[in-house]
N, C-alpha and C. Protein backbone atom coordinates (compact mmCIF):
# COMPACT_ATOMS: atom_id res chain seq x y z
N UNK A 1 12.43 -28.06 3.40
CA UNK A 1 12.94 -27.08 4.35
C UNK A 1 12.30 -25.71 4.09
N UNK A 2 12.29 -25.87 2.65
CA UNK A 2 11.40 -24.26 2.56
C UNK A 2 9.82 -23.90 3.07
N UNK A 3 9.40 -25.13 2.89
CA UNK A 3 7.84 -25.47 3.37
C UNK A 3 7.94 -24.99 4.72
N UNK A 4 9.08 -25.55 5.53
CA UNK A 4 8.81 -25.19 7.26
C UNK A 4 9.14 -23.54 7.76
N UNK A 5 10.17 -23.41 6.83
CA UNK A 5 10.51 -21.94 6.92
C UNK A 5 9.11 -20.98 6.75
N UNK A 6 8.64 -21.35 5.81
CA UNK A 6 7.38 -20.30 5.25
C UNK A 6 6.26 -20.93 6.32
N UNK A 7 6.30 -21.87 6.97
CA UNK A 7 5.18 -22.00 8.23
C UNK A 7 5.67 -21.25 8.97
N UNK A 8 6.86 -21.38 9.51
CA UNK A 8 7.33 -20.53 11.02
C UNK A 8 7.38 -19.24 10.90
N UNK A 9 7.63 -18.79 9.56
CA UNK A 9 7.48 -17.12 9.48
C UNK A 9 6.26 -16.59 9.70
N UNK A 10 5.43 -17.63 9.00
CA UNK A 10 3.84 -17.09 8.76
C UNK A 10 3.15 -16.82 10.38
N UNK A 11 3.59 -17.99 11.59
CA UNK A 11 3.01 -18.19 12.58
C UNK A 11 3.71 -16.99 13.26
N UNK A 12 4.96 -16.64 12.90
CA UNK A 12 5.42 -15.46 13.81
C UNK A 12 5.03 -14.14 13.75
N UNK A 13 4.91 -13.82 12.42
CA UNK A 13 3.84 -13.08 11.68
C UNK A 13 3.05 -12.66 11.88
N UNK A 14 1.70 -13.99 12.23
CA UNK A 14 0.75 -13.24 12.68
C UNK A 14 1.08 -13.42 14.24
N UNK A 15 1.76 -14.06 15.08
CA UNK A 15 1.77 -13.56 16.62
C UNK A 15 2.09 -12.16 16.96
N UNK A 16 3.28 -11.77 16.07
CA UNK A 16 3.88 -10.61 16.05
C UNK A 16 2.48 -9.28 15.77
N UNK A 17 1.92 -9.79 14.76
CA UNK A 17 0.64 -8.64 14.67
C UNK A 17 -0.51 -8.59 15.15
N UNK A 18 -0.64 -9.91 15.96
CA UNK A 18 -1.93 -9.81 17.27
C UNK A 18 -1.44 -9.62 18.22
N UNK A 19 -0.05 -9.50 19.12
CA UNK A 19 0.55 -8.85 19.70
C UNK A 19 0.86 -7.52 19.78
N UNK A 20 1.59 -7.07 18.59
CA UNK A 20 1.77 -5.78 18.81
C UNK A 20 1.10 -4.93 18.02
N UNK A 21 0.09 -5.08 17.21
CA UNK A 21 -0.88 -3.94 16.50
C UNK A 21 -2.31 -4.56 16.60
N UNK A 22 -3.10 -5.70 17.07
CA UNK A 22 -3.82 -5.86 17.36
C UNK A 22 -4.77 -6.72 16.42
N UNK A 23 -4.19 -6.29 14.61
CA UNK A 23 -4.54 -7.03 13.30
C UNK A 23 -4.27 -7.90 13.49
N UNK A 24 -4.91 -8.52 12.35
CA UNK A 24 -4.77 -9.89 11.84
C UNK A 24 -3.95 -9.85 10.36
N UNK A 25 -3.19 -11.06 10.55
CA UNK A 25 -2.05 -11.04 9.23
C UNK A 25 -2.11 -12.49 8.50
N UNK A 26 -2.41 -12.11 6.94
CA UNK A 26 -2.83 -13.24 6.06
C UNK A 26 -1.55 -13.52 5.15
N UNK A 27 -1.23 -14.05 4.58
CA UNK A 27 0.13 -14.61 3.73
C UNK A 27 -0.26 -15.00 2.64
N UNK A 28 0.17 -14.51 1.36
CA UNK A 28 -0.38 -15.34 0.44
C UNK A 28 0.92 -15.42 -0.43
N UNK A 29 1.29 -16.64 -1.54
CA UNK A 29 2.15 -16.93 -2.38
C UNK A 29 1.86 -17.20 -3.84
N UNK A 30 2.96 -16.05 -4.79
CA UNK A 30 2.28 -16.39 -5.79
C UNK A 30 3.90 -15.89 -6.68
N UNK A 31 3.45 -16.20 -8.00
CA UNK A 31 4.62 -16.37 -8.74
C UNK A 31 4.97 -15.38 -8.92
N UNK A 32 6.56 -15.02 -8.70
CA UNK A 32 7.07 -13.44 -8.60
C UNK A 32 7.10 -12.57 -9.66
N UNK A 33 6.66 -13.43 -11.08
CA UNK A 33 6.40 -12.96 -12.31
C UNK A 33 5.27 -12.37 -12.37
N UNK A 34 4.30 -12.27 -11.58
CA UNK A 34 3.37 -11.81 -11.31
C UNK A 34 3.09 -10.57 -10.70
N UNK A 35 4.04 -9.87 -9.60
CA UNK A 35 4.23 -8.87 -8.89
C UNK A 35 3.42 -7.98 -9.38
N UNK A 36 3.79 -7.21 -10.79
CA UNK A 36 3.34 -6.56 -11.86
C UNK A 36 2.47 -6.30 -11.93
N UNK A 37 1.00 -7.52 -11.74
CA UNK A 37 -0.27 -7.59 -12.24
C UNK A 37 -0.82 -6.91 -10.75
N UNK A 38 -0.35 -7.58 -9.59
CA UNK A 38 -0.91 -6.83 -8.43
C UNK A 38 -0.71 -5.50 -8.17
N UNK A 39 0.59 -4.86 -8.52
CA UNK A 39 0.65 -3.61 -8.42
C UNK A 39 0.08 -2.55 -9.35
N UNK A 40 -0.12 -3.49 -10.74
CA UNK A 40 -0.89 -2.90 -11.67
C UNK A 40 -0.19 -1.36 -12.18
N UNK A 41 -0.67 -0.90 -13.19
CA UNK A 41 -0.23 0.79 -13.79
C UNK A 41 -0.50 1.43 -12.94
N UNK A 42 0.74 2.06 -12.37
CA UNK A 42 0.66 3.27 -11.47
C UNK A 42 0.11 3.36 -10.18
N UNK A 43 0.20 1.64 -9.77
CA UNK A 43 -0.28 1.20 -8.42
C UNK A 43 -1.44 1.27 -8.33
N UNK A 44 -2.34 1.48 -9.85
CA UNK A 44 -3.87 1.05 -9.80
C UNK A 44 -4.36 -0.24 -8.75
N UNK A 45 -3.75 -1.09 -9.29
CA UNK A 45 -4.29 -2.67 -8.32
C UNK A 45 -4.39 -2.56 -7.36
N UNK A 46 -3.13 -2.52 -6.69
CA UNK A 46 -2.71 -2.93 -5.36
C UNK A 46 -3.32 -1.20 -4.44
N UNK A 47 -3.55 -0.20 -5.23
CA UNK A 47 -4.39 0.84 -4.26
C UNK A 47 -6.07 0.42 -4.34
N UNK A 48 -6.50 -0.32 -5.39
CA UNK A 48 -7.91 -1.17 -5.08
C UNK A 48 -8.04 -1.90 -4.43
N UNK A 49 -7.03 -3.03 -4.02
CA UNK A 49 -6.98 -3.69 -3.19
C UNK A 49 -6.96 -3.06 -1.76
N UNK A 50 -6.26 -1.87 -1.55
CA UNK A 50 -5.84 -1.34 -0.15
C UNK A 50 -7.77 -0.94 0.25
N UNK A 51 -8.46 0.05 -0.99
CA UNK A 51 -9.66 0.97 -0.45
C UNK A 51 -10.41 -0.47 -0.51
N UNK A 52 -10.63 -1.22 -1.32
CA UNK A 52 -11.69 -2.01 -1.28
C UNK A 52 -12.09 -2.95 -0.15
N UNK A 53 -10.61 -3.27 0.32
CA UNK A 53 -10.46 -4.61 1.33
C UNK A 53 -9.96 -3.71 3.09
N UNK A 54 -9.92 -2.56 2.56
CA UNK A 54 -9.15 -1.68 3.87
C UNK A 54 -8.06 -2.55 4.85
N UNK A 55 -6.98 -2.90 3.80
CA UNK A 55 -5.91 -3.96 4.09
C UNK A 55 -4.61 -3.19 4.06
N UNK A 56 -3.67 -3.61 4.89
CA UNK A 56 -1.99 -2.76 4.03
C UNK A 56 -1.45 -4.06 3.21
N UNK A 57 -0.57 -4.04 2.49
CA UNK A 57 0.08 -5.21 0.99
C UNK A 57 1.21 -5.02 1.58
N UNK A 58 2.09 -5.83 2.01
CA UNK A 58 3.77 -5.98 1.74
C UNK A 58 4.11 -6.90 1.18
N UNK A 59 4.73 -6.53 0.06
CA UNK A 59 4.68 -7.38 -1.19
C UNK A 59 6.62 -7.66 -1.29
N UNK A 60 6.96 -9.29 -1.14
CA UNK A 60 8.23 -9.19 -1.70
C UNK A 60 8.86 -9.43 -2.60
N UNK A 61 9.71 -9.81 -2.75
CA UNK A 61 10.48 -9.87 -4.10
C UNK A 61 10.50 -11.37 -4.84
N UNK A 62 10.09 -12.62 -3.93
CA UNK A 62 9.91 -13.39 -4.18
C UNK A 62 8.47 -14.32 -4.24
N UNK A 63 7.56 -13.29 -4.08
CA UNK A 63 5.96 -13.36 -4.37
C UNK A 63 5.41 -13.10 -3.30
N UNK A 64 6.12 -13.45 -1.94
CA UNK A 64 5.10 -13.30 -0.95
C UNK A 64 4.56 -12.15 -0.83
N UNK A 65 3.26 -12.51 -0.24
CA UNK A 65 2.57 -10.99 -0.07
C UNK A 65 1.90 -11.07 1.43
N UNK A 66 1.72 -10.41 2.02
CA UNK A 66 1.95 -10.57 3.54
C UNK A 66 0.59 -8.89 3.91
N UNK A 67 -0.40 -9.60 4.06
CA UNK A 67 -1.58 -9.16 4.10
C UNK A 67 -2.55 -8.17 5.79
N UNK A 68 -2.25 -7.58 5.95
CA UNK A 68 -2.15 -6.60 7.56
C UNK A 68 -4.14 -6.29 7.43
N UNK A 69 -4.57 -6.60 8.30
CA UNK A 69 -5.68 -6.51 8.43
C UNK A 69 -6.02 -5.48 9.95
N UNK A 70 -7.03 -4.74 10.51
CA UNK A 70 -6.92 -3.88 11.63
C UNK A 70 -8.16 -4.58 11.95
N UNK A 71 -7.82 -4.85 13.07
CA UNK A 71 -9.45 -5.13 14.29
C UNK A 71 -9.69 -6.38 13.76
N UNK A 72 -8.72 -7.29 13.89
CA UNK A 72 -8.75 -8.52 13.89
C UNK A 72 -9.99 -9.05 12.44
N UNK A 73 -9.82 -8.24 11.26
CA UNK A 73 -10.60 -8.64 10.01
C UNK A 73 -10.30 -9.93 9.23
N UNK A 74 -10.76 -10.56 10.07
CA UNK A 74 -10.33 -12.03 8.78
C UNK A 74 -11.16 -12.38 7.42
N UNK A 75 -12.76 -11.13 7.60
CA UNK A 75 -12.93 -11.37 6.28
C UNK A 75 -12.45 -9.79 5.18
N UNK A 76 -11.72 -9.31 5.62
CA UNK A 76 -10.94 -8.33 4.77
C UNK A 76 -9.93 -8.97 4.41
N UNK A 77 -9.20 -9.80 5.13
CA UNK A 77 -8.13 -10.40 4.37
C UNK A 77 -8.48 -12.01 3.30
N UNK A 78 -9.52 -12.15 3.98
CA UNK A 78 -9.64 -13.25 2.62
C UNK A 78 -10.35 -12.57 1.33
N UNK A 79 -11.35 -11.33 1.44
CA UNK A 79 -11.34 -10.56 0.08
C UNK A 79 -10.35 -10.40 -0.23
N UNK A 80 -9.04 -9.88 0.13
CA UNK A 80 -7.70 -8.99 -0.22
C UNK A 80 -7.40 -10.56 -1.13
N UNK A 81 -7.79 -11.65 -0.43
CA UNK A 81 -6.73 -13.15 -1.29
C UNK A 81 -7.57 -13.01 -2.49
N UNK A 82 -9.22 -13.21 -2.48
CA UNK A 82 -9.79 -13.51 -4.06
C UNK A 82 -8.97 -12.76 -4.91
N UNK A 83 -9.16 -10.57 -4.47
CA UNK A 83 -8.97 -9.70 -5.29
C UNK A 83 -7.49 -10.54 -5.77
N UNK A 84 -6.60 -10.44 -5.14
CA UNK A 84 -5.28 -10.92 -5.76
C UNK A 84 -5.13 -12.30 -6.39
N UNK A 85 -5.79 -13.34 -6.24
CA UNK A 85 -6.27 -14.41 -6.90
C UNK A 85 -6.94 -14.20 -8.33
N UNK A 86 -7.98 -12.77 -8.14
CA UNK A 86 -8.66 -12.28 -9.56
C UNK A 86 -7.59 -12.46 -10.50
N UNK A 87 -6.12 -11.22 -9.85
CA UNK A 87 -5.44 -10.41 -10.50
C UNK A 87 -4.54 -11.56 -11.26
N UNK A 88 -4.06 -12.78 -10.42
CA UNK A 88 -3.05 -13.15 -10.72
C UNK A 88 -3.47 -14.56 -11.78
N UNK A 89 -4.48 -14.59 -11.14
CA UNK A 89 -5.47 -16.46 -12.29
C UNK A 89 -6.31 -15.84 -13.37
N UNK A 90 -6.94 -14.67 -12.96
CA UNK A 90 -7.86 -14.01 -14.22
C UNK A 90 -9.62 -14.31 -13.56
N UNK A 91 -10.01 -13.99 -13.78
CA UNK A 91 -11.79 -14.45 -13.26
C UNK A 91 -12.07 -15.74 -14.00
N UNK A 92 -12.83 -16.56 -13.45
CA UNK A 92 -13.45 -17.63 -13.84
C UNK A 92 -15.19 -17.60 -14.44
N UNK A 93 -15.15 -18.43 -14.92
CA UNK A 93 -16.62 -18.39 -16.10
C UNK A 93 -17.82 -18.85 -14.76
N UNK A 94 -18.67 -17.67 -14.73
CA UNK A 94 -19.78 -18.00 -14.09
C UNK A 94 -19.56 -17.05 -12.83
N UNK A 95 -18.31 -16.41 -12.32
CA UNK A 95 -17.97 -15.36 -11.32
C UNK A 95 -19.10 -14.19 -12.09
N UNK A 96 -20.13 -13.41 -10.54
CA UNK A 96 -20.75 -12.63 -11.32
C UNK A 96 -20.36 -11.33 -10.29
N UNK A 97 -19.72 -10.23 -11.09
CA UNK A 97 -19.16 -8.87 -10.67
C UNK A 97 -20.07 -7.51 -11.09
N UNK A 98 -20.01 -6.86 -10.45
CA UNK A 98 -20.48 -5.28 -10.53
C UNK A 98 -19.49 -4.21 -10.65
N UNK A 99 -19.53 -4.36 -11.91
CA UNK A 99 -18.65 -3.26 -12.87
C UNK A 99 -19.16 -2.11 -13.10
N UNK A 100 -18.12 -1.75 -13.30
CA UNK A 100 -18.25 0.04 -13.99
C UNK A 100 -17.89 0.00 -15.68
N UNK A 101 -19.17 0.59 -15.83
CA UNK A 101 -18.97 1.41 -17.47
C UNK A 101 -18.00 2.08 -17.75
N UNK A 102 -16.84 1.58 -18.83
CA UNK A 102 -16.17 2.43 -19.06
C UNK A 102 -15.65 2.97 -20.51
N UNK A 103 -16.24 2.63 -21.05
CA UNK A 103 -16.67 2.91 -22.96
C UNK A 103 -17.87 2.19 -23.29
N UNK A 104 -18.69 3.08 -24.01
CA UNK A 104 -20.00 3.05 -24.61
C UNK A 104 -19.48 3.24 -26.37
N UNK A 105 -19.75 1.69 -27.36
CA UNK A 105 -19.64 1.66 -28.82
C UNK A 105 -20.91 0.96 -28.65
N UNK A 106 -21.43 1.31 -30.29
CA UNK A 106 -22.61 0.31 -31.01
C UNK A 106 -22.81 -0.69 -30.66
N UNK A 107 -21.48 -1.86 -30.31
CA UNK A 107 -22.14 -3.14 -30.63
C UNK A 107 -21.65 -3.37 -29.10
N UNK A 108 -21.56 -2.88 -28.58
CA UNK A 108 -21.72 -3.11 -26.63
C UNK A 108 -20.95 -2.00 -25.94
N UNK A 109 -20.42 -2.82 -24.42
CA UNK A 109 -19.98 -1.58 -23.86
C UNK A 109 -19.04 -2.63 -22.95
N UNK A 110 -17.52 -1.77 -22.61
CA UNK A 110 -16.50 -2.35 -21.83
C UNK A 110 -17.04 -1.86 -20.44
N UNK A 111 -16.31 -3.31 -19.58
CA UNK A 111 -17.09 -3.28 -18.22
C UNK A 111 -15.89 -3.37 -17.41
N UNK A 112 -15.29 -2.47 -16.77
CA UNK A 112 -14.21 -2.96 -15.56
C UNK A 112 -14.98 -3.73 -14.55
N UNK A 113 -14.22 -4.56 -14.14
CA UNK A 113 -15.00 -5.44 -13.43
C UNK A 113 -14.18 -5.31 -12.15
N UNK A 114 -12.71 -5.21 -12.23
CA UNK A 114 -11.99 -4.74 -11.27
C UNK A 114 -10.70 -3.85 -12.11
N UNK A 115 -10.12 -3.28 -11.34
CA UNK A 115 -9.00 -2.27 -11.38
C UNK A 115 -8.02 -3.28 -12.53
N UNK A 116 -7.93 -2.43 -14.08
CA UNK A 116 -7.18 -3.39 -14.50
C UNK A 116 -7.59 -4.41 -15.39
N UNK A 117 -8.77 -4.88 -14.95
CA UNK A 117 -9.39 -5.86 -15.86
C UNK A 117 -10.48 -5.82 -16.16
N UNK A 118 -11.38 -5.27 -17.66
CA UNK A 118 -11.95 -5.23 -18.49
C UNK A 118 -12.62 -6.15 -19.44
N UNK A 119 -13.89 -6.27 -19.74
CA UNK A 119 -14.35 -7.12 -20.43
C UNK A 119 -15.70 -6.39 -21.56
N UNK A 120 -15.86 -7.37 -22.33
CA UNK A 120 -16.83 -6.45 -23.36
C UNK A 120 -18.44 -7.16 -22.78
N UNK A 121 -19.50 -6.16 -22.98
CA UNK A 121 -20.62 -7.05 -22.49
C UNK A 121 -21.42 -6.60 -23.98
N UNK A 122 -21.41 -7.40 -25.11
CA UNK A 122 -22.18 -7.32 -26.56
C UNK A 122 -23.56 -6.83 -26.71
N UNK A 123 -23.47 -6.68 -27.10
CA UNK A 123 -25.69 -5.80 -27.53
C UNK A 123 -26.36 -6.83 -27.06
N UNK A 124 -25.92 -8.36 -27.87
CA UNK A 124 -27.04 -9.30 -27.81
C UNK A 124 -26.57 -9.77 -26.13
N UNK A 125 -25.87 -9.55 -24.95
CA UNK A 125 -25.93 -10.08 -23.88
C UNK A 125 -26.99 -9.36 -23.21
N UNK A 126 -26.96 -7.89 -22.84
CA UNK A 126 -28.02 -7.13 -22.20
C UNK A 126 -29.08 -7.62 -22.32
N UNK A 127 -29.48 -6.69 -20.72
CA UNK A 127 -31.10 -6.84 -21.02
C UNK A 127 -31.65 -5.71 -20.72
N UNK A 128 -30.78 -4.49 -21.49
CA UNK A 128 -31.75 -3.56 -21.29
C UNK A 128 -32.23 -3.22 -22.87
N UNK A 129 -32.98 -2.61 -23.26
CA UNK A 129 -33.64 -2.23 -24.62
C UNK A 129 -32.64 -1.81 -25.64
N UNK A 130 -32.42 -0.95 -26.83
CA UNK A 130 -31.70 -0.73 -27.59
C UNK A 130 -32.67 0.64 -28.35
N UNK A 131 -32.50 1.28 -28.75
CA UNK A 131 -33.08 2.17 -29.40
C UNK A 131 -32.35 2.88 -30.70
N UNK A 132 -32.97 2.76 -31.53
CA UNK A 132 -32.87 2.97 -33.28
C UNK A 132 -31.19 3.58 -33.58
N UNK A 133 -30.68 3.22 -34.40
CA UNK A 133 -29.16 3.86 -34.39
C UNK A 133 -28.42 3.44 -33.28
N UNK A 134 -28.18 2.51 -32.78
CA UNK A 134 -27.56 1.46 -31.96
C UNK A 134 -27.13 2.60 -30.68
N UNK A 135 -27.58 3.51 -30.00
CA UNK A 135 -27.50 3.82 -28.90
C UNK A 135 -28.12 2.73 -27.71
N UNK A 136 -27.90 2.66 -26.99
CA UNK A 136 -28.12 1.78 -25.52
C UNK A 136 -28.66 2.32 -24.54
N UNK A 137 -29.72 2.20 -24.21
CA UNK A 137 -30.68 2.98 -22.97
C UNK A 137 -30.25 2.32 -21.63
N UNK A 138 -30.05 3.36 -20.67
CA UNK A 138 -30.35 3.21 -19.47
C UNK A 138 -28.82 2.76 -18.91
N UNK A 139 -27.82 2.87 -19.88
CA UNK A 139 -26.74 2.38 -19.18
C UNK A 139 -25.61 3.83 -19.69
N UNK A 140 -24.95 4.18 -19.18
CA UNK A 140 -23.87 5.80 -19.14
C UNK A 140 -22.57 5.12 -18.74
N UNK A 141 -21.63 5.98 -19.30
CA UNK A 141 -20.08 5.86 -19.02
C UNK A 141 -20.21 6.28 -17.49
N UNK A 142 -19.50 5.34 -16.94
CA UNK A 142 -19.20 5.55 -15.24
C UNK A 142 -20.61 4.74 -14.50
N UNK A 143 -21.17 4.51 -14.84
CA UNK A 143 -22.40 3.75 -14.07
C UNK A 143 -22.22 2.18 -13.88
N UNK A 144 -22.23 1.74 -13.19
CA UNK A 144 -22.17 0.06 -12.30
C UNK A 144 -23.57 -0.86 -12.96
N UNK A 145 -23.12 -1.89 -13.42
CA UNK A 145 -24.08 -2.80 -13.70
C UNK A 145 -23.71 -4.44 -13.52
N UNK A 146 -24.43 -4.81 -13.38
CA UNK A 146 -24.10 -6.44 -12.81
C UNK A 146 -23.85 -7.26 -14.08
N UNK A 147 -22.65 -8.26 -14.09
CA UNK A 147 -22.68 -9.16 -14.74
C UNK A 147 -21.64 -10.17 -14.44
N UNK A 148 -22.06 -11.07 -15.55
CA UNK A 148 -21.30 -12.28 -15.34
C UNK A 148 -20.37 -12.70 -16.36
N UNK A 149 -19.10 -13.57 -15.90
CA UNK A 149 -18.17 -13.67 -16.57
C UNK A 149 -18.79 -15.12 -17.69
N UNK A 150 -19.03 -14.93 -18.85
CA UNK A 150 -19.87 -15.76 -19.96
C UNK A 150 -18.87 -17.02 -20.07
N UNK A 151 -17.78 -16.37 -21.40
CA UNK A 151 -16.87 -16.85 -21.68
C UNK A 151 -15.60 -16.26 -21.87
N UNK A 152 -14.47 -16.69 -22.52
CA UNK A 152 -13.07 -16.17 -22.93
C UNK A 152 -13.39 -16.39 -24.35
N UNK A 153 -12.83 -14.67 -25.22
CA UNK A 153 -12.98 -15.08 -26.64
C UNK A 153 -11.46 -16.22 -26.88
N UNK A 154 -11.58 -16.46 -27.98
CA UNK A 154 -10.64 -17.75 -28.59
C UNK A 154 -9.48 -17.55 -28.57
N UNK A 155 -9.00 -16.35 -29.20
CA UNK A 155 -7.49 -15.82 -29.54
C UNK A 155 -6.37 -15.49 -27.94
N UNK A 156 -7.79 -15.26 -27.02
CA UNK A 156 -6.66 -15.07 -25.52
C UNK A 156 -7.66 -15.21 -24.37
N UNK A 157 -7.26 -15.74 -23.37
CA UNK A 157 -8.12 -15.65 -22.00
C UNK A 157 -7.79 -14.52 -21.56
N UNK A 158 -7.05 -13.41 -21.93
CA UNK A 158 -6.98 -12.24 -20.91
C UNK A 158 -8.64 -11.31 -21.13
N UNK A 159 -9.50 -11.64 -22.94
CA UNK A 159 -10.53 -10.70 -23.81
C UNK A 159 -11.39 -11.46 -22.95
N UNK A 160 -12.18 -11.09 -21.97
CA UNK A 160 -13.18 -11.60 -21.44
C UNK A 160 -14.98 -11.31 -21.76
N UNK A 161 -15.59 -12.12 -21.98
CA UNK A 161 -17.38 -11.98 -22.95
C UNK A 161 -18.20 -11.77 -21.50
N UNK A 162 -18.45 -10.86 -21.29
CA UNK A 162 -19.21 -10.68 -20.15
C UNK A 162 -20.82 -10.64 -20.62
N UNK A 163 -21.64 -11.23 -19.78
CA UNK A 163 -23.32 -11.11 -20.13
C UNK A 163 -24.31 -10.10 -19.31
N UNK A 164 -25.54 -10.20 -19.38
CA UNK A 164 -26.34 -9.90 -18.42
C UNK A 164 -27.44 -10.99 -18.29
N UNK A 165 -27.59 -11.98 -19.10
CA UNK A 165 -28.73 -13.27 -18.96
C UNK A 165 -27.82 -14.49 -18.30
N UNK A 166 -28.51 -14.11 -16.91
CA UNK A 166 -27.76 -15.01 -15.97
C UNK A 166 -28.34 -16.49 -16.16
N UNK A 167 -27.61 -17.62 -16.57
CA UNK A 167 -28.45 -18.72 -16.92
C UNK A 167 -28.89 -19.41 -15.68
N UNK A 168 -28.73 -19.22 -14.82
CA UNK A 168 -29.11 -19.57 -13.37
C UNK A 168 -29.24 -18.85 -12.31
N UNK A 169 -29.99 -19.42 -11.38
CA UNK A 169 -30.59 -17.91 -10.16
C UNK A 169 -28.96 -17.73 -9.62
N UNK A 170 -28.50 -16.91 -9.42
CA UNK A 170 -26.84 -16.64 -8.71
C UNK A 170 -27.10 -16.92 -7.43
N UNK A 171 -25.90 -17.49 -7.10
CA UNK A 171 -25.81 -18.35 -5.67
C UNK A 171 -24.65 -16.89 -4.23
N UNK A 172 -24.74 -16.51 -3.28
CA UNK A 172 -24.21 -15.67 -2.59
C UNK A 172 -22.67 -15.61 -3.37
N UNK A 173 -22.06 -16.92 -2.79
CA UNK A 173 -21.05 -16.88 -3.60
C UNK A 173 -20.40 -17.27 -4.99
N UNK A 174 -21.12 -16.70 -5.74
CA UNK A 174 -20.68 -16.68 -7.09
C UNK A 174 -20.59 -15.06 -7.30
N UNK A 175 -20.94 -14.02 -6.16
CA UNK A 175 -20.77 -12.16 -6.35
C UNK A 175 -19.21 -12.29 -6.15
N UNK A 176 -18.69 -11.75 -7.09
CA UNK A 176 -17.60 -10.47 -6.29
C UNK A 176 -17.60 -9.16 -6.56
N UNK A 177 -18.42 -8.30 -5.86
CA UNK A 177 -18.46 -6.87 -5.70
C UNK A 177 -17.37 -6.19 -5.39
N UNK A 178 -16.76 -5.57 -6.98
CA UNK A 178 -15.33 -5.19 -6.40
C UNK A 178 -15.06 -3.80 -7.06
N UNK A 179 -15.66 -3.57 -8.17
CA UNK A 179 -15.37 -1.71 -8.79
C UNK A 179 -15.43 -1.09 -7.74
């Protein structure tokens, strides 16, 4: 019964918003323990989600999230599902993102990859040069560089090993361009 309920809302949903605002409206369900991660510190997430995907979020209390798209965008609202898919499953090994620099140490440099989630990319992953006294050429705090999700260190899947030696030519969809 709950299955049909959450069809008939969804279909009214979006009639209701190609009717009366002209958008398109996406639905997505996810565990309400989760809320948290989409709204992120201080509504970090869920305001990346709004600029990145140019989407509105109505988010309820029981996971649904109910996705408002303008000018009939159906591919703004299926970015808006990955980004919140990122947030709520974590990135997968071989997803390749364009992050932002956001600490420069010796033995690498942390990469937001999206709002929230951070990964280390090690000396030995780069491929840019290194120069004497473990400074790192060509890469600055705040600057965007491409990479890929390697592995998960051992102790937790949240510490993510990000690379730059892509072991294969990258396929369209294996990008998510999201800093």
């Amino acid at each position: 019964m709950d299955k049909l309920w959450f069809i008939l809302k969804r279909f009214f949903l979006e009639l209701f918003g190609k009717l009366f605002f002209g958008s398109k409206v996406g639905v997505v369900k996810i565990p309400a323990g989760s809320i948290g991660k989409i709204l992120g510190i201080g509504g970090k997430s869920i305001n990346a989600i709004r600029r990145i995907c140019k989407v509105q979020l109505f988010i309820k209390d029981n996971g649904v999230i109910f996705i408002l798209a303008e000018n009939n965008g159906q591919g703004d609202i299926e970015m808006a599902k990955k980004c919140i898919d990122l947030l709520v499953n974590g990135p997968k090994v071989g997803q390749i993102f364009k992050g932002k620099v956001s600490r420069i140490f010796n033995f690498g440099v942390f990469i937001e990859i999206f709002p929230g989630v951070e990964g280390l990319l090690h000396i030995s992953n780069m491929k840019t040069k290194f120069v004497a006294g473990g400074s790192i050429t060509g890469i600055k705090e705040g600057s965007f560089v491409s990479v890929f999700v390697d592995s998960f260190y051992a102790e937790s899947s949240d510490r993510i090993r990000l690379s730059q030696r892509f072991p294969k030519r990258p396929r369209a969809e294996d990008f998510f361009l999201a800093a």
